[in-house]
PDB file of N, CA and C in Angstrom:
ATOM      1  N   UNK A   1      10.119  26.062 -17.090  1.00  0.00           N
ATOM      2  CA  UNK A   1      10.505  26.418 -15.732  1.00  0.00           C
ATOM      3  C   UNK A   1       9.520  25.782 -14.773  1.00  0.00           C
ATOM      4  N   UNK A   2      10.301  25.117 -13.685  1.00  0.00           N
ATOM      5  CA  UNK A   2       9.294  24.922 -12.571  1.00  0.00           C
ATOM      6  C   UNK A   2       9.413  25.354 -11.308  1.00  0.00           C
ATOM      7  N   UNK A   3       8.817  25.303 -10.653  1.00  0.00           N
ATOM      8  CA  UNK A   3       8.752  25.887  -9.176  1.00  0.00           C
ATOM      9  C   UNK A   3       8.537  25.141  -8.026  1.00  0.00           C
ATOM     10  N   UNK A   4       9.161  24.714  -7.435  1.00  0.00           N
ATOM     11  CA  UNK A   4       8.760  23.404  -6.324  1.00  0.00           C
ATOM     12  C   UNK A   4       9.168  23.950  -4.952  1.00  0.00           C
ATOM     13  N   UNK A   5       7.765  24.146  -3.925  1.00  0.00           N
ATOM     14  CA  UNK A   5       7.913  24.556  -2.612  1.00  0.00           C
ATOM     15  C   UNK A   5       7.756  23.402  -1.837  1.00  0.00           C
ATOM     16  N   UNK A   6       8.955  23.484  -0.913  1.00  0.00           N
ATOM     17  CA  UNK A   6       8.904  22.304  -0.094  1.00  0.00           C
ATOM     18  C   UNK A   6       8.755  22.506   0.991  1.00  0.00           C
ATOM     19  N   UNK A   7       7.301  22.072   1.873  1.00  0.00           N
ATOM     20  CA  UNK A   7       6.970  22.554   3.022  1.00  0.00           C
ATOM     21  C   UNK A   7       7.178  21.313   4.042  1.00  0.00           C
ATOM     22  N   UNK A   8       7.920  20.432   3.909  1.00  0.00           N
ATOM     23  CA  UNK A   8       8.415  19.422   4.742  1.00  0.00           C
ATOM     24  C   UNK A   8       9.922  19.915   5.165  1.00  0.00           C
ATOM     25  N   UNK A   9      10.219  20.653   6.475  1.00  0.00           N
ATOM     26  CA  UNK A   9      11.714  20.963   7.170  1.00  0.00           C
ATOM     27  C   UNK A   9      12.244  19.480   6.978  1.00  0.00           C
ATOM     28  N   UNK A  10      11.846  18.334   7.243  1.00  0.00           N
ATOM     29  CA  UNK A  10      13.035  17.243   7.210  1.00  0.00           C
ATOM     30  C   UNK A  10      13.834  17.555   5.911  1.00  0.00           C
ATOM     31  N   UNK A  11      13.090  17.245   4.791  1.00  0.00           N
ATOM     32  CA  UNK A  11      12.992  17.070   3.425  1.00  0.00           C
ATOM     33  C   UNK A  11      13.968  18.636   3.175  1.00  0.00           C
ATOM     34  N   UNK A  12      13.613  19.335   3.317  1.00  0.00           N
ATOM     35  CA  UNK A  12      14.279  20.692   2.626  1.00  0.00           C
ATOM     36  C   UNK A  12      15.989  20.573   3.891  1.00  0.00           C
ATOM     37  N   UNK A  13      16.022  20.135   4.990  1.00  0.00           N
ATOM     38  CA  UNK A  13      17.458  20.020   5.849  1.00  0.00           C
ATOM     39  C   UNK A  13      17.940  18.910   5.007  1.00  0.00           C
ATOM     40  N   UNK A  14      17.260  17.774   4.670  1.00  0.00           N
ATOM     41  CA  UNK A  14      17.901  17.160   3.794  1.00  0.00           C
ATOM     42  C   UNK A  14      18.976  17.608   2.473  1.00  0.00           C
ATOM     43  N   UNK A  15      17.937  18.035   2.156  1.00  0.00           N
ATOM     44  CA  UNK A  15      18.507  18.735   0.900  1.00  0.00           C
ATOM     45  C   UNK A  15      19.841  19.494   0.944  1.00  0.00           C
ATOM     46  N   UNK A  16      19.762  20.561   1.634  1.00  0.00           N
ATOM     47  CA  UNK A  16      20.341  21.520   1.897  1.00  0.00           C
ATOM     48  C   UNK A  16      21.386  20.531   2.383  1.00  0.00           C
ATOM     49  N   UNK A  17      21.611  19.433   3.603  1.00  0.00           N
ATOM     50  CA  UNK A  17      23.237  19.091   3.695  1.00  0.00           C
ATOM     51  C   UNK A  17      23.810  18.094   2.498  1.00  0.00           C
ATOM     52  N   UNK A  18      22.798  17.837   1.917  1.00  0.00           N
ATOM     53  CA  UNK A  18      23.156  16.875   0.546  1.00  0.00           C
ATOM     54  C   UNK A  18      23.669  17.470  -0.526  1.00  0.00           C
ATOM     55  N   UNK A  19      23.241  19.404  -0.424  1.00  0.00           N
ATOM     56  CA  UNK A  19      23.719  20.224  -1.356  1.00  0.00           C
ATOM     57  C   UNK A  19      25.021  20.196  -0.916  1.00  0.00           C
ATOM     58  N   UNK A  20      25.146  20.731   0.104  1.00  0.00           N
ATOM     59  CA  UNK A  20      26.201  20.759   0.367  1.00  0.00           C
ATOM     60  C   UNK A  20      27.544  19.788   0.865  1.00  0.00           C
ATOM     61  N   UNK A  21      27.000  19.038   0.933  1.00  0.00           N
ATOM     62  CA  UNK A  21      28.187  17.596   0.340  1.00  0.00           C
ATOM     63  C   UNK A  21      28.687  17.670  -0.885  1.00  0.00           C
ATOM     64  N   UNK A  22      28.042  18.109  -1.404  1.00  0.00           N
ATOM     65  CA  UNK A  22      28.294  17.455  -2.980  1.00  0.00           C
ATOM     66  C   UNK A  22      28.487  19.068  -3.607  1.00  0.00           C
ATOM     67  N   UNK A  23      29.050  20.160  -2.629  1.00  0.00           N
ATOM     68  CA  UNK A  23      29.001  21.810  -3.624  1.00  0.00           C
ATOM     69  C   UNK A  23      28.153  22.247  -4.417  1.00  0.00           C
ATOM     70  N   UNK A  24      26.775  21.794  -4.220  1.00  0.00           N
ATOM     71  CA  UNK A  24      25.393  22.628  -4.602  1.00  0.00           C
ATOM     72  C   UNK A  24      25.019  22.942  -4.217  1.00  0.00           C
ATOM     73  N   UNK A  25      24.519  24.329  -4.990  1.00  0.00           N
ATOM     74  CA  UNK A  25      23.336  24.991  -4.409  1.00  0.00           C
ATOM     75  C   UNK A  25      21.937  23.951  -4.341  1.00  0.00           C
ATOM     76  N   UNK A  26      21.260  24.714  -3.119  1.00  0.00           N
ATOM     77  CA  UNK A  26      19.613  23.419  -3.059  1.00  0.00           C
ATOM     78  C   UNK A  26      19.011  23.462  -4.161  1.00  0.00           C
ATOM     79  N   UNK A  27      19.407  24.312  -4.673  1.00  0.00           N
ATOM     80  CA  UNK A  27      18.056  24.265  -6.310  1.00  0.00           C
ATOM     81  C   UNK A  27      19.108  23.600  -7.620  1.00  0.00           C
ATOM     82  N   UNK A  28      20.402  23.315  -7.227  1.00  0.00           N
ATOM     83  CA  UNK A  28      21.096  22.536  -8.044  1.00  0.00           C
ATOM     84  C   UNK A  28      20.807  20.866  -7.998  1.00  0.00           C
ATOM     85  N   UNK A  29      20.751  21.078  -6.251  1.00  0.00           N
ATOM     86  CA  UNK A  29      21.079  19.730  -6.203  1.00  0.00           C
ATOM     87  C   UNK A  29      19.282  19.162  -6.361  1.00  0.00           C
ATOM     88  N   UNK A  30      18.234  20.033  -6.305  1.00  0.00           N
ATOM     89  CA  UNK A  30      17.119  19.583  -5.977  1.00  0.00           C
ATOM     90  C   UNK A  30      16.908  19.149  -8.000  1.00  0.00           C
ATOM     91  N   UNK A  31      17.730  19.429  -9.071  1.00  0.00           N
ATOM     92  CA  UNK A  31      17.823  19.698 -10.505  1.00  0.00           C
ATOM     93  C   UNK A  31      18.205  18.216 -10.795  1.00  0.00           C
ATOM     94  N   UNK A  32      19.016  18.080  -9.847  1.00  0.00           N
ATOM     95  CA  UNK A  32      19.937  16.604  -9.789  1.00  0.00           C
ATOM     96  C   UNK A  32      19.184  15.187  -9.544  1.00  0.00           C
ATOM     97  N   UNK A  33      18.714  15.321  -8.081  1.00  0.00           N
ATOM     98  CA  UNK A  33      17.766  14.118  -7.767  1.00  0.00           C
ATOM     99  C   UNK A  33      16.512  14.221  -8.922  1.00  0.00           C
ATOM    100  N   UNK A  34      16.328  15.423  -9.174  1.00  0.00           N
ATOM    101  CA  UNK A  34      14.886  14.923 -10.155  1.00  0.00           C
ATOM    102  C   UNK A  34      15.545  14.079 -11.399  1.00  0.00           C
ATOM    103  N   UNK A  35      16.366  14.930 -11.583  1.00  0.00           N
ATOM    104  CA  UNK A  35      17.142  14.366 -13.114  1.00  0.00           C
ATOM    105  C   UNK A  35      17.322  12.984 -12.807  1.00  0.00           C
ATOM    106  N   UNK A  36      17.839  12.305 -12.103  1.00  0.00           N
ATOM    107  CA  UNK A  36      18.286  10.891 -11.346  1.00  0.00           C
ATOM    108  C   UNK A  36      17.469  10.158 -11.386  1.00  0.00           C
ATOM    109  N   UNK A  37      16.530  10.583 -10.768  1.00  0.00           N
ATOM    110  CA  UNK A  37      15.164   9.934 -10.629  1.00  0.00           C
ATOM    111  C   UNK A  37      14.393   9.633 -12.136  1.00  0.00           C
ATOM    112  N   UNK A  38      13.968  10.687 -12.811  1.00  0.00           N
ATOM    113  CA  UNK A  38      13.391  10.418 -13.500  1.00  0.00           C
ATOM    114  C   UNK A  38      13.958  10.026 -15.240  1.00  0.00           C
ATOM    115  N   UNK A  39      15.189   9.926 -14.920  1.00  0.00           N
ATOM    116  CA  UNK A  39      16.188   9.378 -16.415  1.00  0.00           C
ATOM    117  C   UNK A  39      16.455   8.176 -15.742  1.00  0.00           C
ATOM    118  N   UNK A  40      16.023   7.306 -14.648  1.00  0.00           N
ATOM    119  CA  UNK A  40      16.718   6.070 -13.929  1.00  0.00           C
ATOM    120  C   UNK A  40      16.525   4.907 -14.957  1.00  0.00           C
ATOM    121  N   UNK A  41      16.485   4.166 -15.212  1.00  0.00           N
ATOM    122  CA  UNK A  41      15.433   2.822 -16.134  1.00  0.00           C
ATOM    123  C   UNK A  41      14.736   2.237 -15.245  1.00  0.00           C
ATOM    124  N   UNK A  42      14.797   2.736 -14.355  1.00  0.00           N
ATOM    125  CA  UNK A  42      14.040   1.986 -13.083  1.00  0.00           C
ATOM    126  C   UNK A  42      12.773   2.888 -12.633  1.00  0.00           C
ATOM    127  N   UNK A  43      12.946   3.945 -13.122  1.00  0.00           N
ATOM    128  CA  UNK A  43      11.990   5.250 -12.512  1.00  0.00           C
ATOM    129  C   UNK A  43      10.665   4.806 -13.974  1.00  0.00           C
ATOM    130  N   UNK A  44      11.462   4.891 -15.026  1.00  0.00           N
ATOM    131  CA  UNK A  44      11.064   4.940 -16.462  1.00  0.00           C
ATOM    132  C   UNK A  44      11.043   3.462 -17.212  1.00  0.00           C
ATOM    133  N   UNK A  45      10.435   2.532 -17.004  1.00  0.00           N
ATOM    134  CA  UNK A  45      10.968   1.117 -17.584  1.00  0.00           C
ATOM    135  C   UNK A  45      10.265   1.019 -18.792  1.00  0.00           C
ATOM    136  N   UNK A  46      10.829   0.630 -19.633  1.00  0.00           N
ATOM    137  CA  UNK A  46      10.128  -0.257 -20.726  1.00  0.00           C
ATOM    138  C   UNK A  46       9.379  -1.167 -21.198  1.00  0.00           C
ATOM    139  N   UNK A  47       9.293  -1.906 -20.416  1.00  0.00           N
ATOM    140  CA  UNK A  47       8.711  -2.966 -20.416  1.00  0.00           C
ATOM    141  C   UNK A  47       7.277  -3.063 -19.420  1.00  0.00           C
ATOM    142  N   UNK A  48       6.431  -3.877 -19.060  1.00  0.00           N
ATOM    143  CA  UNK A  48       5.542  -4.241 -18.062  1.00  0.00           C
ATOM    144  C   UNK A  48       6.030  -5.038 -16.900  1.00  0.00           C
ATOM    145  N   UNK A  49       5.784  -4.405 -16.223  1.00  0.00           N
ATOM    146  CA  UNK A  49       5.973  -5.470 -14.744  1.00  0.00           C
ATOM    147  C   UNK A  49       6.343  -6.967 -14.576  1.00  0.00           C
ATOM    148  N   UNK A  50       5.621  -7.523 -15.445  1.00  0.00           N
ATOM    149  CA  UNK A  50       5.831  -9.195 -15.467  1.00  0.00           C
ATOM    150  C   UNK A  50       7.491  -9.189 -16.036  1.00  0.00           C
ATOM    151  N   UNK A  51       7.800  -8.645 -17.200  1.00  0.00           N
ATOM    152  CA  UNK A  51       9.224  -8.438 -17.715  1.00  0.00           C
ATOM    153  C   UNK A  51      10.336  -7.881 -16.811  1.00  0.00           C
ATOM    154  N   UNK A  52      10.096  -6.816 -16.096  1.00  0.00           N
ATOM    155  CA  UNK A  52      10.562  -5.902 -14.829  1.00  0.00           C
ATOM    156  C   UNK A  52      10.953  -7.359 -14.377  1.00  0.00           C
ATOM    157  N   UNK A  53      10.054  -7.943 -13.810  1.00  0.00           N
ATOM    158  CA  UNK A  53      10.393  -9.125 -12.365  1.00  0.00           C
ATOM    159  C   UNK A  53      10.664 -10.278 -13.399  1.00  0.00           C
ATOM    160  N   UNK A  54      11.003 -10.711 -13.963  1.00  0.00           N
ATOM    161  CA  UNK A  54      11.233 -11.863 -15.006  1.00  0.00           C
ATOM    162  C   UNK A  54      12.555 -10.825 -15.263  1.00  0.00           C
ATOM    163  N   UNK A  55      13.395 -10.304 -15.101  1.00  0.00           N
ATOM    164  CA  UNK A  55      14.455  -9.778 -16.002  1.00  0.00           C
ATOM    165  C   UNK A  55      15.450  -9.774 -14.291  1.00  0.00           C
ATOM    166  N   UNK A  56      14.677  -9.194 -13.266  1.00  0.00           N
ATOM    167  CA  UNK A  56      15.385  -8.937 -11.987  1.00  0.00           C
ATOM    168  C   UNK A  56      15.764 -10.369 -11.436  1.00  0.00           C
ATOM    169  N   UNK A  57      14.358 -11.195 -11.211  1.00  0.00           N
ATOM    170  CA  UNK A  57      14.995 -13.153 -11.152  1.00  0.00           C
ATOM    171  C   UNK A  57      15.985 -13.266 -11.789  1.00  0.00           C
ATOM    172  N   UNK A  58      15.578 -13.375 -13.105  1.00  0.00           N
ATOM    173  CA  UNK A  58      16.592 -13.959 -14.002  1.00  0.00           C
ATOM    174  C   UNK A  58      18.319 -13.603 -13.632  1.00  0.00           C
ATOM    175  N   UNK A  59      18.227 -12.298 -13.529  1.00  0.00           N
ATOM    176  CA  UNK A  59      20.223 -12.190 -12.201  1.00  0.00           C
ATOM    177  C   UNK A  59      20.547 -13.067 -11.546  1.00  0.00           C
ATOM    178  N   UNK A  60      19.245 -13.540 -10.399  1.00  0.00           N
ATOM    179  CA  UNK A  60      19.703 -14.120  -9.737  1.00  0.00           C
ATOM    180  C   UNK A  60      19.386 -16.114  -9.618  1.00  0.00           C
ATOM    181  N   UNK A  61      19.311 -16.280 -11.342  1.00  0.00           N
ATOM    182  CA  UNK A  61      19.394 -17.396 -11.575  1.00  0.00           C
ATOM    183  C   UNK A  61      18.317 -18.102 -11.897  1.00  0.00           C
ATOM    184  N   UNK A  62      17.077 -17.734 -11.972  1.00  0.00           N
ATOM    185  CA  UNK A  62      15.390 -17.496 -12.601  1.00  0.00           C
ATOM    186  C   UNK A  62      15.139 -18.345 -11.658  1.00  0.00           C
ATOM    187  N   UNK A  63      13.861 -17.956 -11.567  1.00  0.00           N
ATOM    188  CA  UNK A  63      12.334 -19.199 -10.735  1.00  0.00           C
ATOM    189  C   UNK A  63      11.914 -20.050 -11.232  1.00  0.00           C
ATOM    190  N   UNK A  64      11.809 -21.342 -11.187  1.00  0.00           N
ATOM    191  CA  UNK A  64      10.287 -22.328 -11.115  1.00  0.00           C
ATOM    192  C   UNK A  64       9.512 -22.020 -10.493  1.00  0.00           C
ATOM    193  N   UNK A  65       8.630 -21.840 -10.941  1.00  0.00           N
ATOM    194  CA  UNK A  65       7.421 -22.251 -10.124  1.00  0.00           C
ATOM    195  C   UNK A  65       6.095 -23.176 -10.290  1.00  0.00           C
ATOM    196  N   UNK A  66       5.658 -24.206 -10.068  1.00  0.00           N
ATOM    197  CA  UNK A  66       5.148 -25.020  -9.943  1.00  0.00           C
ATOM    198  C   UNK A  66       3.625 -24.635 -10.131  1.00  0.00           C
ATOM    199  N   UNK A  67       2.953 -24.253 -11.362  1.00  0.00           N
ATOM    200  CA  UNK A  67       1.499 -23.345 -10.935  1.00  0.00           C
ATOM    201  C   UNK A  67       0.542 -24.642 -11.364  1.00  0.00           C
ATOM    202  N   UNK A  68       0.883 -26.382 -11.410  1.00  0.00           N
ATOM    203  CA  UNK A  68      -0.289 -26.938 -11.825  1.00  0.00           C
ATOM    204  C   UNK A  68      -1.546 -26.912 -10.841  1.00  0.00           C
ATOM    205  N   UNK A  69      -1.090 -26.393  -9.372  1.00  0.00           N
ATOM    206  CA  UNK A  69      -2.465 -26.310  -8.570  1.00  0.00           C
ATOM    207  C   UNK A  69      -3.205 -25.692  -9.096  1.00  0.00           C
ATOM    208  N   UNK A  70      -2.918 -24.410  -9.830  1.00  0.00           N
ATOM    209  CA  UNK A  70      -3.871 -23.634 -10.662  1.00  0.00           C
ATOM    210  C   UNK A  70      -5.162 -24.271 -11.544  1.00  0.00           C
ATOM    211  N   UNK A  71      -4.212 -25.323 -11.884  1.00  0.00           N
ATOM    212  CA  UNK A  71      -5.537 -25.898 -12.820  1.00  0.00           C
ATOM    213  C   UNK A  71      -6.845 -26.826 -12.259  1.00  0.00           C
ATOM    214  N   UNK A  72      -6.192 -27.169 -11.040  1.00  0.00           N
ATOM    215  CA  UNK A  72      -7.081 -28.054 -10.486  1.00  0.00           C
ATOM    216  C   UNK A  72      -8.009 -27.470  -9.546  1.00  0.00           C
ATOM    217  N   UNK A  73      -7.847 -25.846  -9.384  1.00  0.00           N
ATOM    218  CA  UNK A  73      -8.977 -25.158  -9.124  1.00  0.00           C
ATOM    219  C   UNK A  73     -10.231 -25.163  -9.539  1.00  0.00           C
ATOM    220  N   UNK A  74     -11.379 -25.161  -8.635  1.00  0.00           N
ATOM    221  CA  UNK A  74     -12.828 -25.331  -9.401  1.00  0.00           C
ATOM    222  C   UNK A  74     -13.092 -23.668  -9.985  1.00  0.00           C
ATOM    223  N   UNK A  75     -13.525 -23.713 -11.216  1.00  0.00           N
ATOM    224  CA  UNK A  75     -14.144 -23.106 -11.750  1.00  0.00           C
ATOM    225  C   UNK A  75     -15.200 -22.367 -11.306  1.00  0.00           C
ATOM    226  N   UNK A  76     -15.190 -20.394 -11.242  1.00  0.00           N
ATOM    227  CA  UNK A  76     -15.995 -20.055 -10.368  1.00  0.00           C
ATOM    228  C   UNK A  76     -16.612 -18.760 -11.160  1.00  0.00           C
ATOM    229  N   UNK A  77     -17.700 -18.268 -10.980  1.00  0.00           N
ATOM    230  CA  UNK A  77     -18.163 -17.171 -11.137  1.00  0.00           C
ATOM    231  C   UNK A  77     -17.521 -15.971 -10.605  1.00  0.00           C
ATOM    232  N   UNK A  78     -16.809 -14.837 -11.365  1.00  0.00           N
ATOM    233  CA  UNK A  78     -16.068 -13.501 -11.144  1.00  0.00           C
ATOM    234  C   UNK A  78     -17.063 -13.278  -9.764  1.00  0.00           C
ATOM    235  N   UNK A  79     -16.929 -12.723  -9.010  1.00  0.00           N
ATOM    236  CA  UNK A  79     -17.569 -11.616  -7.708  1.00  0.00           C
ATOM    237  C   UNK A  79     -18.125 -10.582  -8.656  1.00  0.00           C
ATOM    238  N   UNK A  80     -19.529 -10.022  -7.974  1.00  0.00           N
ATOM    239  CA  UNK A  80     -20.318  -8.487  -8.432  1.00  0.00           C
ATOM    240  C   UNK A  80     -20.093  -8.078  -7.569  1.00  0.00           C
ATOM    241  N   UNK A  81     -20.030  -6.622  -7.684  1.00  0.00           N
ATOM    242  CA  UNK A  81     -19.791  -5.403  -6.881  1.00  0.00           C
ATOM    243  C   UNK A  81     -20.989  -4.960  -7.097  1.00  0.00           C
ATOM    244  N   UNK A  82     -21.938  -5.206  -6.641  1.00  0.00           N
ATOM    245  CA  UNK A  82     -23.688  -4.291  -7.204  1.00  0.00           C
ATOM    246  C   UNK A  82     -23.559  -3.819  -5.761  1.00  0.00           C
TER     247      UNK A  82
END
């Protein structure tokens, strides 16, 4: 069981006409967005970030990108934080 007080009026008027769009009670519908949220594959991914954005490009037809400037960077000592 959980208990969630919501002391933001936008956030809880929200709710409440979103319950009621959709014929829930606020603690139904507040059951709902969590559920939504946190079963999404998007909330919950599998993978690491680089895969995330390498999988979302790839829809829309993948990237080149050109990284040989990278190499022709001079070689530098990391930064200290002392």
């Amino acid at each position: 069981m959980l208990t969630v007080k919501i002391d933001n009026d936008a956030i809880e008027a929200r709710l409440r006409e979103r319950a009621a769009a959709n014929g829930h009670s606020p603690e139904d519908e507040a059951r709902e967005v969590l559920g939504t949220a946190l079963l999404s594959r998007t909330a919950l991914p599998d993978q690491n970030l680089g895969q995330a954005l390498h999988e979302e490009f790839a829809k829309l037809g993948g990237v080149e990108l050109d990284l040989d400037w990278l190499r022709k960077l001079p070689d530098r000592e990391p930064p200290t934080f002392d």
